[in-house]
N, C-alpha and C. Protein backbone atom coordinates (compact mmCIF):
# COMPACT_ATOMS: atom_id res chain seq x y z
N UNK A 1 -0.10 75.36 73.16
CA UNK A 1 0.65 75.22 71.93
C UNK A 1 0.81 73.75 71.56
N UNK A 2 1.27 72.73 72.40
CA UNK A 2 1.10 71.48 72.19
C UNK A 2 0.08 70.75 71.65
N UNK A 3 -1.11 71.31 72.42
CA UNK A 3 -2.61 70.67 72.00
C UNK A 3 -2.68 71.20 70.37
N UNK A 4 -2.77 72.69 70.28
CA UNK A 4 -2.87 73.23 68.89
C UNK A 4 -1.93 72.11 67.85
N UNK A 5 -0.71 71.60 67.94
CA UNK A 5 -0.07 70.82 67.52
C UNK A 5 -0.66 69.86 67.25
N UNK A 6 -0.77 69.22 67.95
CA UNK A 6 -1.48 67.40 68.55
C UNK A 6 -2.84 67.47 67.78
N UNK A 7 -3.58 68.52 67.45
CA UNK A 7 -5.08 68.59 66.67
C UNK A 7 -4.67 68.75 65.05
N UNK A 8 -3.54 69.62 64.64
CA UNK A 8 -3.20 69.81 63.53
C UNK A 8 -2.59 68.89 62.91
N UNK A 9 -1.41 68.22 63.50
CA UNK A 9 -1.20 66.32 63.19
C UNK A 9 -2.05 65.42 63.19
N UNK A 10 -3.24 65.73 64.27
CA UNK A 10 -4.51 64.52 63.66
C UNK A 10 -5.24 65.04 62.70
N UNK A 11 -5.50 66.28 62.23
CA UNK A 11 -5.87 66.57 61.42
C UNK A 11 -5.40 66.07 59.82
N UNK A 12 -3.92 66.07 59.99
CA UNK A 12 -3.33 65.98 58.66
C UNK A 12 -3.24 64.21 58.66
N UNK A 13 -3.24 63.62 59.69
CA UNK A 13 -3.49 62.47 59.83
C UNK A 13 -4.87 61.63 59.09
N UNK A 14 -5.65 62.26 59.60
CA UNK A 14 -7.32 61.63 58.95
C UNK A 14 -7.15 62.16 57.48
N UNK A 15 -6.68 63.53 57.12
CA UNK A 15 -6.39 63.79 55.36
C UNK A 15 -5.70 62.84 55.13
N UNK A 16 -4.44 62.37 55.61
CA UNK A 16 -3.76 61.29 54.51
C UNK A 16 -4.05 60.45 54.03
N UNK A 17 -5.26 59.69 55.35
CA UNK A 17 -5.74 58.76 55.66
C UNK A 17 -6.99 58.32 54.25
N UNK A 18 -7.54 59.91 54.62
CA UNK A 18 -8.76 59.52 53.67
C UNK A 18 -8.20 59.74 52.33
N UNK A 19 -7.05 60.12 51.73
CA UNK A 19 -6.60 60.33 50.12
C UNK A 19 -6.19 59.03 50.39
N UNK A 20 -5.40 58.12 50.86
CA UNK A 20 -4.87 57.48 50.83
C UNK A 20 -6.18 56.30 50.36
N UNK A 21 -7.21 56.34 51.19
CA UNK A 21 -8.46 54.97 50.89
C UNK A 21 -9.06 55.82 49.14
N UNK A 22 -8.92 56.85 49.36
CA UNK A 22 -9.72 57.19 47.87
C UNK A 22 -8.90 56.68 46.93
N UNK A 23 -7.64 56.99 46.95
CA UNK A 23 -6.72 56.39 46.16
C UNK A 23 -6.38 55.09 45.89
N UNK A 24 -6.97 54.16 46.96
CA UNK A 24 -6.99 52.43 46.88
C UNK A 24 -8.51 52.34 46.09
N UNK A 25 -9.58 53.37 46.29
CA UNK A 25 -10.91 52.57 45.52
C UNK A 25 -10.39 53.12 43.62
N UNK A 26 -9.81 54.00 43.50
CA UNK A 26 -9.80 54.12 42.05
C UNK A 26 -9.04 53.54 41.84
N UNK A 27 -7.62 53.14 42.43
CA UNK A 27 -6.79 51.82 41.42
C UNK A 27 -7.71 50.34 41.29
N UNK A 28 -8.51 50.21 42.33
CA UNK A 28 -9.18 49.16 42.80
C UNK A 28 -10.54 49.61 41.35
N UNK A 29 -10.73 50.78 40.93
CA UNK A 29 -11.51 50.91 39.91
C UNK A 29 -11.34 50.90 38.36
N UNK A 30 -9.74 51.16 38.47
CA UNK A 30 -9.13 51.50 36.90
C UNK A 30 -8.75 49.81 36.62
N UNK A 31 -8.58 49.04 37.80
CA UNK A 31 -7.59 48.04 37.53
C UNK A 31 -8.80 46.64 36.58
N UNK A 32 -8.91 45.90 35.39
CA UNK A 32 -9.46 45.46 34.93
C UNK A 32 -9.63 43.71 36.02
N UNK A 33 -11.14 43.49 35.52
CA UNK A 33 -10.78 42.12 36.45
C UNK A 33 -9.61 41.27 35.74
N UNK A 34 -9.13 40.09 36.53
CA UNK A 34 -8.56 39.15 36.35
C UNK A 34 -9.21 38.09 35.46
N UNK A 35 -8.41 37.88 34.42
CA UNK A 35 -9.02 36.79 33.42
C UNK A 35 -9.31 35.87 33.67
N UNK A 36 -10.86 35.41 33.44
CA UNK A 36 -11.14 33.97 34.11
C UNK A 36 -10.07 32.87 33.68
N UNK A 37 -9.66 31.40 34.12
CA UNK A 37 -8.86 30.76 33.43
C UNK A 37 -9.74 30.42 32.51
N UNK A 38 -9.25 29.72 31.38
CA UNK A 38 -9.62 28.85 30.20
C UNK A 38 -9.73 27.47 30.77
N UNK A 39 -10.66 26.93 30.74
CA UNK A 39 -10.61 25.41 31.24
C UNK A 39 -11.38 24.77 30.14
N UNK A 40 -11.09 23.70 29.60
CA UNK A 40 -11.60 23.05 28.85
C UNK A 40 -11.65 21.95 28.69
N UNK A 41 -12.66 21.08 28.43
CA UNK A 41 -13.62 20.10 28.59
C UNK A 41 -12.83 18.80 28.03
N UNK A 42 -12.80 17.93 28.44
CA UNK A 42 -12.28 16.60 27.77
C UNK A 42 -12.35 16.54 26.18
N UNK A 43 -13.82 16.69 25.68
CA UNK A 43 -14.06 16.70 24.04
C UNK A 43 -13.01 17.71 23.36
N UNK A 44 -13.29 18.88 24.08
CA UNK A 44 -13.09 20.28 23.69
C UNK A 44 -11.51 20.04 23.23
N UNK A 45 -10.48 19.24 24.65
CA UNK A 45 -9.00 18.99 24.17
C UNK A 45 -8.61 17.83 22.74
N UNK A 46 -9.42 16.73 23.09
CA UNK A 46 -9.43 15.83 22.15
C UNK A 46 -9.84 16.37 20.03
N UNK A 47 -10.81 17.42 20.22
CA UNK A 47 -11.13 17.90 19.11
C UNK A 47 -9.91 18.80 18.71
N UNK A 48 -9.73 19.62 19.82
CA UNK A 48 -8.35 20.37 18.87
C UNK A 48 -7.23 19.74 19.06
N UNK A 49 -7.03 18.73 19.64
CA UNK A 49 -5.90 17.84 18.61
C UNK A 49 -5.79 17.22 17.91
N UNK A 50 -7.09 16.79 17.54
CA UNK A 50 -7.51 16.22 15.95
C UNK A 50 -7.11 17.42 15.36
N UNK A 51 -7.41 18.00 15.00
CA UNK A 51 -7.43 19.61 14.18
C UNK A 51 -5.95 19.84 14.44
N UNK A 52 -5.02 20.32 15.21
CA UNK A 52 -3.72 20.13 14.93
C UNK A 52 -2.94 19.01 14.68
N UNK A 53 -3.49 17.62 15.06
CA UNK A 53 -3.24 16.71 13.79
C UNK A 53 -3.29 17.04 12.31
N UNK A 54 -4.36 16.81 11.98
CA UNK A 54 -4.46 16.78 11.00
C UNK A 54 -3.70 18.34 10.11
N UNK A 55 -3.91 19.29 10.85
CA UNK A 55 -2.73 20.38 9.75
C UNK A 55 -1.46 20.03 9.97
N UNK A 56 -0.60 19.08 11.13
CA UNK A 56 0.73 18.84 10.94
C UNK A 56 0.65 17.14 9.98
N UNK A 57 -0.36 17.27 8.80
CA UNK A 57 -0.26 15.96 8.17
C UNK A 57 1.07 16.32 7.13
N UNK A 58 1.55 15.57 6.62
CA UNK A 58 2.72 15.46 6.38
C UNK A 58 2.74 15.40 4.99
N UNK A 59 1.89 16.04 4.35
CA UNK A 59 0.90 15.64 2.58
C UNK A 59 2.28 15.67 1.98
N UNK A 60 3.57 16.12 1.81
CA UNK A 60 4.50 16.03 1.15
C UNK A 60 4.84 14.74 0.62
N UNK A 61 5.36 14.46 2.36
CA UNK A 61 5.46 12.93 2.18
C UNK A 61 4.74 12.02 1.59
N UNK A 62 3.47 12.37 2.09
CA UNK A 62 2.62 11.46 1.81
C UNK A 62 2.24 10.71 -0.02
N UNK A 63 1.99 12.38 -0.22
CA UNK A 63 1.88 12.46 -1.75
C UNK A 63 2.96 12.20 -2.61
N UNK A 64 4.02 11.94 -1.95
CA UNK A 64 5.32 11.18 -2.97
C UNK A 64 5.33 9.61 -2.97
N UNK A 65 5.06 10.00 -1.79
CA UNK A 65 4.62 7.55 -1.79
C UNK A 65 3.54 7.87 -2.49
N UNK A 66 2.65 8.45 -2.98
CA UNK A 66 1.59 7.93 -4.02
C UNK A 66 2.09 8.10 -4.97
N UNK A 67 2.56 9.36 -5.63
CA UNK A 67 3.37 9.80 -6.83
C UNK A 67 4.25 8.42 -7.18
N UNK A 68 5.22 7.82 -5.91
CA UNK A 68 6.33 7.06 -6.70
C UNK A 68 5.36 5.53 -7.63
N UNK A 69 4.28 5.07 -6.66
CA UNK A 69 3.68 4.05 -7.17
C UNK A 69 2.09 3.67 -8.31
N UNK A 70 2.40 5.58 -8.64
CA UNK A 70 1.17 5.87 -9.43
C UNK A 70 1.67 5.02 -11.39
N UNK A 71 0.53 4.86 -11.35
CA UNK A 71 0.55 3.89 -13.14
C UNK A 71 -0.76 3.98 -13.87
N UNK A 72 -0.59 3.92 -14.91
CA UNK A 72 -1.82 4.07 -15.66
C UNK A 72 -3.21 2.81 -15.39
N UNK A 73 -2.88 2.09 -14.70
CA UNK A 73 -3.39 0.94 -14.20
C UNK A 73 -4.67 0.90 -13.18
N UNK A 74 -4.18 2.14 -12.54
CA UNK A 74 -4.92 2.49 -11.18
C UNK A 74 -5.26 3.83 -11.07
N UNK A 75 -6.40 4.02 -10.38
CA UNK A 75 -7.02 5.56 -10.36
C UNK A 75 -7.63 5.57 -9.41
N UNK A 76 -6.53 6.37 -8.80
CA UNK A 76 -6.91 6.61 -7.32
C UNK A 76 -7.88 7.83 -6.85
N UNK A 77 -8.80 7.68 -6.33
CA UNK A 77 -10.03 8.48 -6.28
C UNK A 77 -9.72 9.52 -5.06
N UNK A 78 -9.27 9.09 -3.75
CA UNK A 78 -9.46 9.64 -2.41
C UNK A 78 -8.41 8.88 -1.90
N UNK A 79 -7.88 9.92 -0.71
CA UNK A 79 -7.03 9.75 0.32
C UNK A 79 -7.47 10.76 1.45
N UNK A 80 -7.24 9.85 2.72
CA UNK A 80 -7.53 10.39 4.16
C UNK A 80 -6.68 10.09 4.99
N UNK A 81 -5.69 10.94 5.81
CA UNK A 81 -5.19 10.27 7.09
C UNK A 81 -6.17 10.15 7.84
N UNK A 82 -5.78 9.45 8.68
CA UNK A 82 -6.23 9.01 10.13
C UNK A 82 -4.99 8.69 10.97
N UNK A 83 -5.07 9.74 11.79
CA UNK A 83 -3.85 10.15 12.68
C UNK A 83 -4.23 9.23 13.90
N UNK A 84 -5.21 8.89 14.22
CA UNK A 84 -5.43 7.79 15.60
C UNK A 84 -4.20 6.94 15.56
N UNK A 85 -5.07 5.83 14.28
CA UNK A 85 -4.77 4.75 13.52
C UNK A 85 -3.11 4.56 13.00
N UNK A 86 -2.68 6.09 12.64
CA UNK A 86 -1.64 6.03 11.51
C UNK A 86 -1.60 5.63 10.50
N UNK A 87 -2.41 5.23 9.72
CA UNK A 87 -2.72 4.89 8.76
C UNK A 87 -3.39 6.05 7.86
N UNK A 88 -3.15 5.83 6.11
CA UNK A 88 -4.15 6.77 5.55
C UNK A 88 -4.95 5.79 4.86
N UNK A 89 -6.48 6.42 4.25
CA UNK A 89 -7.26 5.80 3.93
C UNK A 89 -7.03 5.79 2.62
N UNK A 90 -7.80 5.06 1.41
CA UNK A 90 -7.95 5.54 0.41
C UNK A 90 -9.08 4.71 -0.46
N UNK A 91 -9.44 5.50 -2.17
CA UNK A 91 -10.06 4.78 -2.59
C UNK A 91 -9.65 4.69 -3.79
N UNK A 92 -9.89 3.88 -4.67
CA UNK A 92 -9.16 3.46 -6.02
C UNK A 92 -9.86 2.43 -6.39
N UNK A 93 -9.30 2.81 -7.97
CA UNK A 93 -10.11 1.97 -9.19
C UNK A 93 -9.19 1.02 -10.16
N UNK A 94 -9.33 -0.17 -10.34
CA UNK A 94 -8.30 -0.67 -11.02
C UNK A 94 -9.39 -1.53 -12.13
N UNK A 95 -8.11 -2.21 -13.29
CA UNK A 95 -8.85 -2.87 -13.85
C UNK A 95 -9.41 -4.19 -13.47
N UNK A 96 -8.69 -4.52 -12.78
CA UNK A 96 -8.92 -6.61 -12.31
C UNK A 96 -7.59 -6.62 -10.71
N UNK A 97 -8.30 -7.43 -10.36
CA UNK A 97 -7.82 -7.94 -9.10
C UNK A 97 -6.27 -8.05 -8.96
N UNK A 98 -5.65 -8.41 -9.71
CA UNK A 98 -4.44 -9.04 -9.66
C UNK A 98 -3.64 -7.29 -10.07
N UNK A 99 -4.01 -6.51 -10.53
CA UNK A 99 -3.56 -5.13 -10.64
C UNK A 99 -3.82 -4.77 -9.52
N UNK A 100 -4.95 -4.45 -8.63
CA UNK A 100 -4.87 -3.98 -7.58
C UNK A 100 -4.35 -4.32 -6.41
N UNK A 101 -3.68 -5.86 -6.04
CA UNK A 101 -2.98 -6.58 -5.59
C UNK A 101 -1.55 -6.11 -5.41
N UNK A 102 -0.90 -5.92 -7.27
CA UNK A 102 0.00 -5.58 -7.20
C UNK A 102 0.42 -4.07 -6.83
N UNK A 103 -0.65 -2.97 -7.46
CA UNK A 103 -0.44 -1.65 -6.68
C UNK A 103 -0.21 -1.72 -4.73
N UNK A 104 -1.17 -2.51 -4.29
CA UNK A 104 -1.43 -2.24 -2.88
C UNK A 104 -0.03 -3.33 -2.12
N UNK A 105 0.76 -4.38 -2.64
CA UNK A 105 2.14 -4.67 -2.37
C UNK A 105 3.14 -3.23 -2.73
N UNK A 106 3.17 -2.72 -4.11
CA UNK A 106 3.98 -1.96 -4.28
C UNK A 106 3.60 -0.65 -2.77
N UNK A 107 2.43 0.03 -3.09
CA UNK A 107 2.45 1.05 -2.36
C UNK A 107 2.86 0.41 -0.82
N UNK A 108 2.96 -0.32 -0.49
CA UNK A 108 2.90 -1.20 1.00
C UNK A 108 4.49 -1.10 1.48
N UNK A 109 5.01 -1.38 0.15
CA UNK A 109 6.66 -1.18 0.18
C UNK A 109 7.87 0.24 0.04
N UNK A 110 6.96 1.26 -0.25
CA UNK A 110 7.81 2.26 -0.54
C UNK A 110 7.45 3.45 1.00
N UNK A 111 8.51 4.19 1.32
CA UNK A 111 7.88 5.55 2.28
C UNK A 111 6.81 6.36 2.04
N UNK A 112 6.08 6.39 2.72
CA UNK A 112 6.22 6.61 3.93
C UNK A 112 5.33 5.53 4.71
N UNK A 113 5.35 4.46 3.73
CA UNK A 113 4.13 3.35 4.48
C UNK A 113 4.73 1.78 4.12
N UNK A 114 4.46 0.94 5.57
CA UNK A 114 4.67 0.19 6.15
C UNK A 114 3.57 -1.22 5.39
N UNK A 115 2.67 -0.79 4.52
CA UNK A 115 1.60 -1.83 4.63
C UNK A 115 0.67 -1.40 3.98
N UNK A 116 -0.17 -2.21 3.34
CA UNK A 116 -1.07 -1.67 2.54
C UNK A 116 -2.25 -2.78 2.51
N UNK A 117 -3.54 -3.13 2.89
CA UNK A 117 -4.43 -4.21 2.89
C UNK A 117 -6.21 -3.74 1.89
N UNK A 118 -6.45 -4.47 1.36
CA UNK A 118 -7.68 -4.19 1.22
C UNK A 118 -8.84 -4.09 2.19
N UNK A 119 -9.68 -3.53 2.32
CA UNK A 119 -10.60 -2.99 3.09
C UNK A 119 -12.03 -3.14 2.49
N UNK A 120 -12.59 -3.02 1.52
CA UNK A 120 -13.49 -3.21 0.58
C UNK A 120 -13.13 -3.58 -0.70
N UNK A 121 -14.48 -4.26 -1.38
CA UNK A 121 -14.04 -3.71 -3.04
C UNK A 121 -15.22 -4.15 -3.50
N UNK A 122 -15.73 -3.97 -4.54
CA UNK A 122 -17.04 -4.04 -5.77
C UNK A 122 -16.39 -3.64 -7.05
N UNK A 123 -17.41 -4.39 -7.99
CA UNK A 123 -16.96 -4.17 -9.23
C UNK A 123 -18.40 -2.76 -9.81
N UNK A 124 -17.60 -2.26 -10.34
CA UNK A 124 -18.53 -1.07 -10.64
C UNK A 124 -19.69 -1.48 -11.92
N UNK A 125 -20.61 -1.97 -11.51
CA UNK A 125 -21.62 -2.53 -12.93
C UNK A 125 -21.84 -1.74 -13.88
N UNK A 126 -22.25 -0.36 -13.39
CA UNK A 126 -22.75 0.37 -14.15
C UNK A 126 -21.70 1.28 -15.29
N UNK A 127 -20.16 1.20 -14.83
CA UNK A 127 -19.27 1.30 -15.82
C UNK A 127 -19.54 0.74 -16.70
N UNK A 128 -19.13 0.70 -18.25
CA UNK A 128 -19.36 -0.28 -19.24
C UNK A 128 -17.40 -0.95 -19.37
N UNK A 129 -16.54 -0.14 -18.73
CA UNK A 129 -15.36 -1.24 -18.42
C UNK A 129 -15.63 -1.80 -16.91
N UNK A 130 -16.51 -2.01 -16.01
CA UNK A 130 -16.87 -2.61 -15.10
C UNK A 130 -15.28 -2.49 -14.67
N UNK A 131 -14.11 -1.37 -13.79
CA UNK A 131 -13.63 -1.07 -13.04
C UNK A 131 -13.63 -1.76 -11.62
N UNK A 132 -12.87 -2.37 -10.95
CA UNK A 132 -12.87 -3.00 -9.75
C UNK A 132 -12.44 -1.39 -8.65
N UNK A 133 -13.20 -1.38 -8.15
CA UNK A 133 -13.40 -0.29 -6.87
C UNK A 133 -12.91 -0.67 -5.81
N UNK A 134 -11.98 -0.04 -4.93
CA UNK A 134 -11.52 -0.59 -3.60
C UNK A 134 -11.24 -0.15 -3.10
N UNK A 135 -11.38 -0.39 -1.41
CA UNK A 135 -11.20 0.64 -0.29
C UNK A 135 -9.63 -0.06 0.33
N UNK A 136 -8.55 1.17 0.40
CA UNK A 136 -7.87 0.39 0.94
C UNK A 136 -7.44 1.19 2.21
N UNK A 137 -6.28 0.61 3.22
CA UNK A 137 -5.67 1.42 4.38
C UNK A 137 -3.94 1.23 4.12
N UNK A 138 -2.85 1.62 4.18
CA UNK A 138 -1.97 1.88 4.13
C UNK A 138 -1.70 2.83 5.35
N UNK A 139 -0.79 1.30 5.88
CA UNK A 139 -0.42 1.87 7.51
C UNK A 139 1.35 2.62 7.37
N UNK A 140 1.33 3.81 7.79
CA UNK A 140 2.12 4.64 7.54
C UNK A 140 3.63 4.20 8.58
N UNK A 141 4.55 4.39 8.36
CA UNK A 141 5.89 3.83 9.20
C UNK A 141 6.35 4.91 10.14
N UNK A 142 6.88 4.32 11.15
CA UNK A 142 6.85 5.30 12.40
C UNK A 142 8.09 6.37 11.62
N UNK A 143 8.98 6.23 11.14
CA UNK A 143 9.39 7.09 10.15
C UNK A 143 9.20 8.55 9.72
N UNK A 144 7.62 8.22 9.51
CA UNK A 144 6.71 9.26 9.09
C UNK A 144 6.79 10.21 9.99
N UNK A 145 6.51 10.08 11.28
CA UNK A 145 6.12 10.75 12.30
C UNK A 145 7.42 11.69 12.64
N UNK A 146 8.63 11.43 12.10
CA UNK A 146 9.83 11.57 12.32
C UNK A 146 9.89 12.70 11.40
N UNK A 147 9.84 12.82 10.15
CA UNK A 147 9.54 13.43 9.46
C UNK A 147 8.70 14.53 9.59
N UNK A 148 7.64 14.34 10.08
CA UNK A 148 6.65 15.49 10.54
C UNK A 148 7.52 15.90 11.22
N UNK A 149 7.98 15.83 12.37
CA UNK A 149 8.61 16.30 13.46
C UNK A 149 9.81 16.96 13.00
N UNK A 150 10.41 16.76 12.02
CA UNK A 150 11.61 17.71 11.57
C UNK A 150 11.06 18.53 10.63
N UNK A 151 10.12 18.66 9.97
CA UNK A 151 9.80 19.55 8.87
C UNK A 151 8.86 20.62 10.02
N UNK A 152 8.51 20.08 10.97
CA UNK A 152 7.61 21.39 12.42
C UNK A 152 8.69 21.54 13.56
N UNK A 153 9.45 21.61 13.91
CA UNK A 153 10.00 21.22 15.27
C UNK A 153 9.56 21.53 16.13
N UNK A 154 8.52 22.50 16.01
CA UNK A 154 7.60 22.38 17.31
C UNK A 154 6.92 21.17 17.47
N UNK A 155 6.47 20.31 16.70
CA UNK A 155 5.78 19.11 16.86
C UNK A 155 6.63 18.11 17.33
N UNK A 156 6.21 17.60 18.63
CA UNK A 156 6.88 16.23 19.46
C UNK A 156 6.47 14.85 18.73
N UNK A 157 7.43 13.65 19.13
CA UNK A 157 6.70 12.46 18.20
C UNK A 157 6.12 12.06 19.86
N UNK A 158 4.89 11.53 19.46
CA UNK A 158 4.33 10.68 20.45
C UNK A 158 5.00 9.50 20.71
């Protein structure tokens, strides 16, 4: 009677045994792999923070310091930040030197920018008012960055 016992407990023993491993290969089958990590490349980080630069640009601001120092005088063609630099770029048309002088002091003096220098310039020949053309930079005030940062608050100031 003992033995009969002792065979029927190993019996139910090796069953548990073997539901028990069948039951580790199908969770071990249903269960999806583990997501490789994301690792990414020096360029790869540097490019998308250009790219979230540039959508936390601050065009509000920006475009009111142009708005406040806009005049019939000057015709401003293009504007670019450059978030490296802090500075935005731009291009513009005036009539004579001493106008574009005085736009690029004025814009130099109002928010959201610190400075304003010429960068290029040519006189446009082929105009028949021969227009003075000029590249300028207008370095933006740490200010700015302040600003971004409260209009996103997810965005930190560097």
């Amino acid at each position: 009677a003992v033995f009969w016992q002792w065979q029927q407990l190993d019996r139910q023993l090796a069953e548990t045994t073997q539901a028990i491993a069948e039951a580790r290969q199908e969770i071990v089958a249903r269960t999806p792999p583990a997501p490789v990590p994301l690792l990414l490349s020096e360029p790869q980080i540097v490019a998308i923070n250009s790219a979230i630069d540039q959508l936390n640009t601050p065009w509000p601001t920006l475009l009111d310091g142009f708005e406040r120092v806009a005049s019939a005088d000057i015709a401003l063609l293009q504007i670019e930040p450059d978030h490296r630099r802090r500075l935005v770029k731009g291009v513009a048309e005036a009539k004579d030197h001493q106008r574009m002088l005085d736009y690029l002091e004025l814009l130099g003096s109002v928010a959201p920018f610190a400075g304003a220098m010429v960068t290029r310039q040519e006189v446009n020949e082929k105009d028949p008012n021969r227009p003075l053309r000029f590249m300028f930079e207008a370095l933006l005030d740490d200010s700015a960055a302040v600003v971004a940062t409260l209009t996103d608050p997810a965005r930190e100031v560097e």
